[in-house]
N, C-alpha and C. Protein backbone atom coordinates (compact mmCIF):
# COMPACT_ATOMS: atom_id res chain seq x y z
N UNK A 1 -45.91 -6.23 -13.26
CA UNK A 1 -47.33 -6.15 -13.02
C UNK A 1 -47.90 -4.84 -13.57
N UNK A 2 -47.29 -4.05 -13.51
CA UNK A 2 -47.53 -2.23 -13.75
C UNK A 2 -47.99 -2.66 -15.17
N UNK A 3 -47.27 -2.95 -15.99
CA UNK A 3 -47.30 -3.42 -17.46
C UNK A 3 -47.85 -4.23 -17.94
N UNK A 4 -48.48 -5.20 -17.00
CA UNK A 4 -49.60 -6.01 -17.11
C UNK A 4 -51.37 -4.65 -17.31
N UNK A 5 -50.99 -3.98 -16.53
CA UNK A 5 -52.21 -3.58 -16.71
C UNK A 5 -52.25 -2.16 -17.90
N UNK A 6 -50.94 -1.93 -17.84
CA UNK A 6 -50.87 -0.97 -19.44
C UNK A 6 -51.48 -1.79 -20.66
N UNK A 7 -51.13 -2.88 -21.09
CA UNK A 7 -51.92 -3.34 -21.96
C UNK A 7 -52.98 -3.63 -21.73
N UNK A 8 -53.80 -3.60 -20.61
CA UNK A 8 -55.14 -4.17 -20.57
C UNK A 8 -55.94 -2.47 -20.88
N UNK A 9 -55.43 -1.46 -19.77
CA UNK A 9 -55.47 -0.22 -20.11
C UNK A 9 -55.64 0.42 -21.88
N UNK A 10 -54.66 -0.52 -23.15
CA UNK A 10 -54.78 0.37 -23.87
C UNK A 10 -56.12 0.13 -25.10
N UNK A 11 -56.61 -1.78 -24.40
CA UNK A 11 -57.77 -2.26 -24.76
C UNK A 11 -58.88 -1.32 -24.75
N UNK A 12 -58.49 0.00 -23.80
CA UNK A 12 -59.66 0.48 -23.89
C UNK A 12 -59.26 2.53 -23.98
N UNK A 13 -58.03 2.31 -24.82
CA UNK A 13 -57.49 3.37 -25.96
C UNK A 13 -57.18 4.24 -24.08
N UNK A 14 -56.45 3.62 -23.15
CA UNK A 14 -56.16 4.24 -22.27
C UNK A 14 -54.37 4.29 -22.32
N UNK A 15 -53.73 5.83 -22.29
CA UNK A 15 -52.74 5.78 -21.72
C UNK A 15 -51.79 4.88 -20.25
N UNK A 16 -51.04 5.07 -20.42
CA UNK A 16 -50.22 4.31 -19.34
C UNK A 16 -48.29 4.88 -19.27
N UNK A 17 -48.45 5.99 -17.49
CA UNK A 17 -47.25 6.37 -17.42
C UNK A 17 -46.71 5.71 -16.98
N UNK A 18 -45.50 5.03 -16.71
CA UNK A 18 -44.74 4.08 -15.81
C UNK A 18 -44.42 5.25 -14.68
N UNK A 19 -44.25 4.68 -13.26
CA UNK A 19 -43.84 5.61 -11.99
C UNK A 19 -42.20 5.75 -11.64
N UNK A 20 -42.11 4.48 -12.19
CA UNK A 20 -40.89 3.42 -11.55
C UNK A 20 -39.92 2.61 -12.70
N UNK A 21 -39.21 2.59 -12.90
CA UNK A 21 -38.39 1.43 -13.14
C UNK A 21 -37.71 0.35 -12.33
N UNK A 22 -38.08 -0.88 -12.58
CA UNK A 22 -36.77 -1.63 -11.20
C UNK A 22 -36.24 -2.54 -12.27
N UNK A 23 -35.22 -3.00 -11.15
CA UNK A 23 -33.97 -3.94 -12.17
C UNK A 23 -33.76 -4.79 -11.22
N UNK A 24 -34.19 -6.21 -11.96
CA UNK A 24 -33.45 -7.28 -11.08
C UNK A 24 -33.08 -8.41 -11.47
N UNK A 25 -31.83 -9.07 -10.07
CA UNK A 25 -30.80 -9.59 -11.10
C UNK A 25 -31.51 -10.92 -10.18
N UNK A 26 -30.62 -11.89 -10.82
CA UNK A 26 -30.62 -13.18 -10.41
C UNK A 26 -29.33 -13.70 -10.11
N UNK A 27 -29.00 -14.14 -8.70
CA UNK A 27 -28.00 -14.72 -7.96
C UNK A 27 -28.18 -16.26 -8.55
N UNK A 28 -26.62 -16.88 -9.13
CA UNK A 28 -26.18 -18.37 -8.89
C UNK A 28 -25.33 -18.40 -8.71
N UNK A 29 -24.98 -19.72 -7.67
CA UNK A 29 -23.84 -20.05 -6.81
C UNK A 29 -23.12 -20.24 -8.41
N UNK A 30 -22.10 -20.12 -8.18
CA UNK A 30 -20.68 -20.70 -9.65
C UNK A 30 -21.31 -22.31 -9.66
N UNK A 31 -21.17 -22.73 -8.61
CA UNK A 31 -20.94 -24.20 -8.92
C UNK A 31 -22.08 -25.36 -9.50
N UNK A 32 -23.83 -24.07 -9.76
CA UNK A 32 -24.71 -24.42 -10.24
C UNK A 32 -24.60 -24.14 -11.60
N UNK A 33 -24.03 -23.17 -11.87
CA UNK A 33 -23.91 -22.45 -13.52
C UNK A 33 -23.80 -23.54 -14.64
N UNK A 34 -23.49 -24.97 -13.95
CA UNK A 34 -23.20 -25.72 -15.46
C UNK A 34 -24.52 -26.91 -15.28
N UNK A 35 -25.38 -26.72 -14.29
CA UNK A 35 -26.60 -27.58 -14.00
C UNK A 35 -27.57 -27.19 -15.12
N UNK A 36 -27.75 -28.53 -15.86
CA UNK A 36 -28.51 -28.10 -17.04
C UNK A 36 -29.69 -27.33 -17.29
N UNK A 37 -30.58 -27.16 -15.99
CA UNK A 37 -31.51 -26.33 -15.78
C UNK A 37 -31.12 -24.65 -15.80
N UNK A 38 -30.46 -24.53 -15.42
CA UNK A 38 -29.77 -23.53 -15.04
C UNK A 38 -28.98 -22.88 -16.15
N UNK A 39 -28.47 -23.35 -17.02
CA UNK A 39 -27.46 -23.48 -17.97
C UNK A 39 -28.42 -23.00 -19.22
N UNK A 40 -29.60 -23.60 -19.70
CA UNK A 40 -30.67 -23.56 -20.38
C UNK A 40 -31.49 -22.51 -20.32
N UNK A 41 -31.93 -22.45 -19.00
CA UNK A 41 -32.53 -20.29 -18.31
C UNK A 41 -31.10 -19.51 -18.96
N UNK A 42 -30.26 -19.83 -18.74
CA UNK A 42 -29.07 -18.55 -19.05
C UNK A 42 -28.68 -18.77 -20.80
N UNK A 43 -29.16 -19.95 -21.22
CA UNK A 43 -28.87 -19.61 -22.95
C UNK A 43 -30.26 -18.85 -23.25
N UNK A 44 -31.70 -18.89 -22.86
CA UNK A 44 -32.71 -18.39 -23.32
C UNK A 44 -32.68 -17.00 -22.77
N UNK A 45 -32.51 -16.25 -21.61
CA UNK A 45 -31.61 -15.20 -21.62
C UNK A 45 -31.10 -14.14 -22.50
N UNK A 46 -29.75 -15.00 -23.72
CA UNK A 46 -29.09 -14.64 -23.83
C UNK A 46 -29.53 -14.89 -25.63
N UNK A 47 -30.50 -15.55 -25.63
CA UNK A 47 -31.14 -15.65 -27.21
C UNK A 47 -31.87 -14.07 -27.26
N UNK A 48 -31.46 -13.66 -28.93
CA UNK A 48 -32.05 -12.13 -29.36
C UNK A 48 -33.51 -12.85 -29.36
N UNK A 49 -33.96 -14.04 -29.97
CA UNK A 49 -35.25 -13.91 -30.13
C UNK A 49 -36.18 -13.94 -28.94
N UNK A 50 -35.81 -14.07 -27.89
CA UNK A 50 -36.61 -14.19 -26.56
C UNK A 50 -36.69 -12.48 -26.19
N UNK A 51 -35.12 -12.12 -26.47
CA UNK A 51 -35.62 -10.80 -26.11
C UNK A 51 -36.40 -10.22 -26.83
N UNK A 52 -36.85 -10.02 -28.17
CA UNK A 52 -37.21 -9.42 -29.31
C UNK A 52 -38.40 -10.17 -28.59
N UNK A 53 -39.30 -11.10 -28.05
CA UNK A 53 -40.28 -11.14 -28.04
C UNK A 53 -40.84 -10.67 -26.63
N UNK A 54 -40.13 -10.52 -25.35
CA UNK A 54 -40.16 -10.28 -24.41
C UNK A 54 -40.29 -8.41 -24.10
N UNK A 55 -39.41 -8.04 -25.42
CA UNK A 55 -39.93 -6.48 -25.43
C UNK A 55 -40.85 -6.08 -26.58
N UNK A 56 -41.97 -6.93 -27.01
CA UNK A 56 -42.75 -6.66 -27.80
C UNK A 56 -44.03 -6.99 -26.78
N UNK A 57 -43.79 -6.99 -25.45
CA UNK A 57 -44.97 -7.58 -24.63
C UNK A 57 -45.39 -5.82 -24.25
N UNK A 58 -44.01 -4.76 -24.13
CA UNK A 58 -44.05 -3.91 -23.61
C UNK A 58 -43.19 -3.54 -22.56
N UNK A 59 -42.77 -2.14 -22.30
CA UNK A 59 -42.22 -1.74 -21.14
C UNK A 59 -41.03 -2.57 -20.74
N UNK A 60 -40.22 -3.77 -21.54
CA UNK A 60 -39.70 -4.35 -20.97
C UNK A 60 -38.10 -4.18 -21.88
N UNK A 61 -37.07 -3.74 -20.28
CA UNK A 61 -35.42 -3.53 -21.02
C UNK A 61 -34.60 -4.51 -21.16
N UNK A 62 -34.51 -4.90 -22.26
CA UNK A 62 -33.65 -6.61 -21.99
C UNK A 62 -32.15 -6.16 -22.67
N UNK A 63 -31.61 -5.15 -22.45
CA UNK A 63 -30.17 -4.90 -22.76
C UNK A 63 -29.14 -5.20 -21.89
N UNK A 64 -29.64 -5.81 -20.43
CA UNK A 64 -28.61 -6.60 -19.91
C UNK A 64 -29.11 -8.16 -19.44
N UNK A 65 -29.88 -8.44 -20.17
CA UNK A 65 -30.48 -9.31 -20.12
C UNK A 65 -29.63 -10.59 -20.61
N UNK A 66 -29.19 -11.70 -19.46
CA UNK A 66 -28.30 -12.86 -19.91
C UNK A 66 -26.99 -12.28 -19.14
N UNK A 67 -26.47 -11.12 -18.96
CA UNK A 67 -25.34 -10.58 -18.76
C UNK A 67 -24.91 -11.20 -17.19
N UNK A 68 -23.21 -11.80 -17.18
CA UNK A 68 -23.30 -12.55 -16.39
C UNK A 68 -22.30 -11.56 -15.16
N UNK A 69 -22.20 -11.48 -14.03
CA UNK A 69 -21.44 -10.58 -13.11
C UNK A 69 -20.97 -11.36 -12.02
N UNK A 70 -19.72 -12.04 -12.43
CA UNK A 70 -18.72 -13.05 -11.69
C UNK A 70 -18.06 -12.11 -10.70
C-alpha cells in the first residue's frame, strides 16, 4: 500500500521514503502443492517475467520470490 501511494506521490514530482520493509511468505499444506491452482500461483512466482514486471511497479523485492521452504 505504502508504494501504492509513492507512485501516485511522484505524479506530482513528490519524493517517497519507505519506513519499513515487510516480508511475507505464503503457507501450503504439501499435500495441496500439486492442486493445479496452486501449482500455477507457484510457476508464475517463479517466472523472471512476472518478476521483471512486478519490480517495475516499484519498491518491490522479488529475489525470493517462488522460493519454496519444505
Amino acid at each position: 500500500m505504502l508504494y501504492r501511494h509513492a507512485r501516485r506521490g511522484r505524479v506530482f514530482g513528490l519524493d517517497f521514503i519507505p519506513l519499513v520493509s515487510e516480508r511475507y511468505d505464503l503457507a501450503i499444506r504439501r499435500e495441496h502443492l500439486d492442486y493445479p491452482p496452486v501449482a500455477a500461483l507457484l510457476d508464475t512466482l517463479n517466472r523472471a517475467a512476472f518478476r521483471r514486471e512486478l519490480e517495475g511497479l516499484g519498491g518491490y523485492d522479488t529475489s525470493t520470490a517462488g522460493r519454496r521452504l519444505l
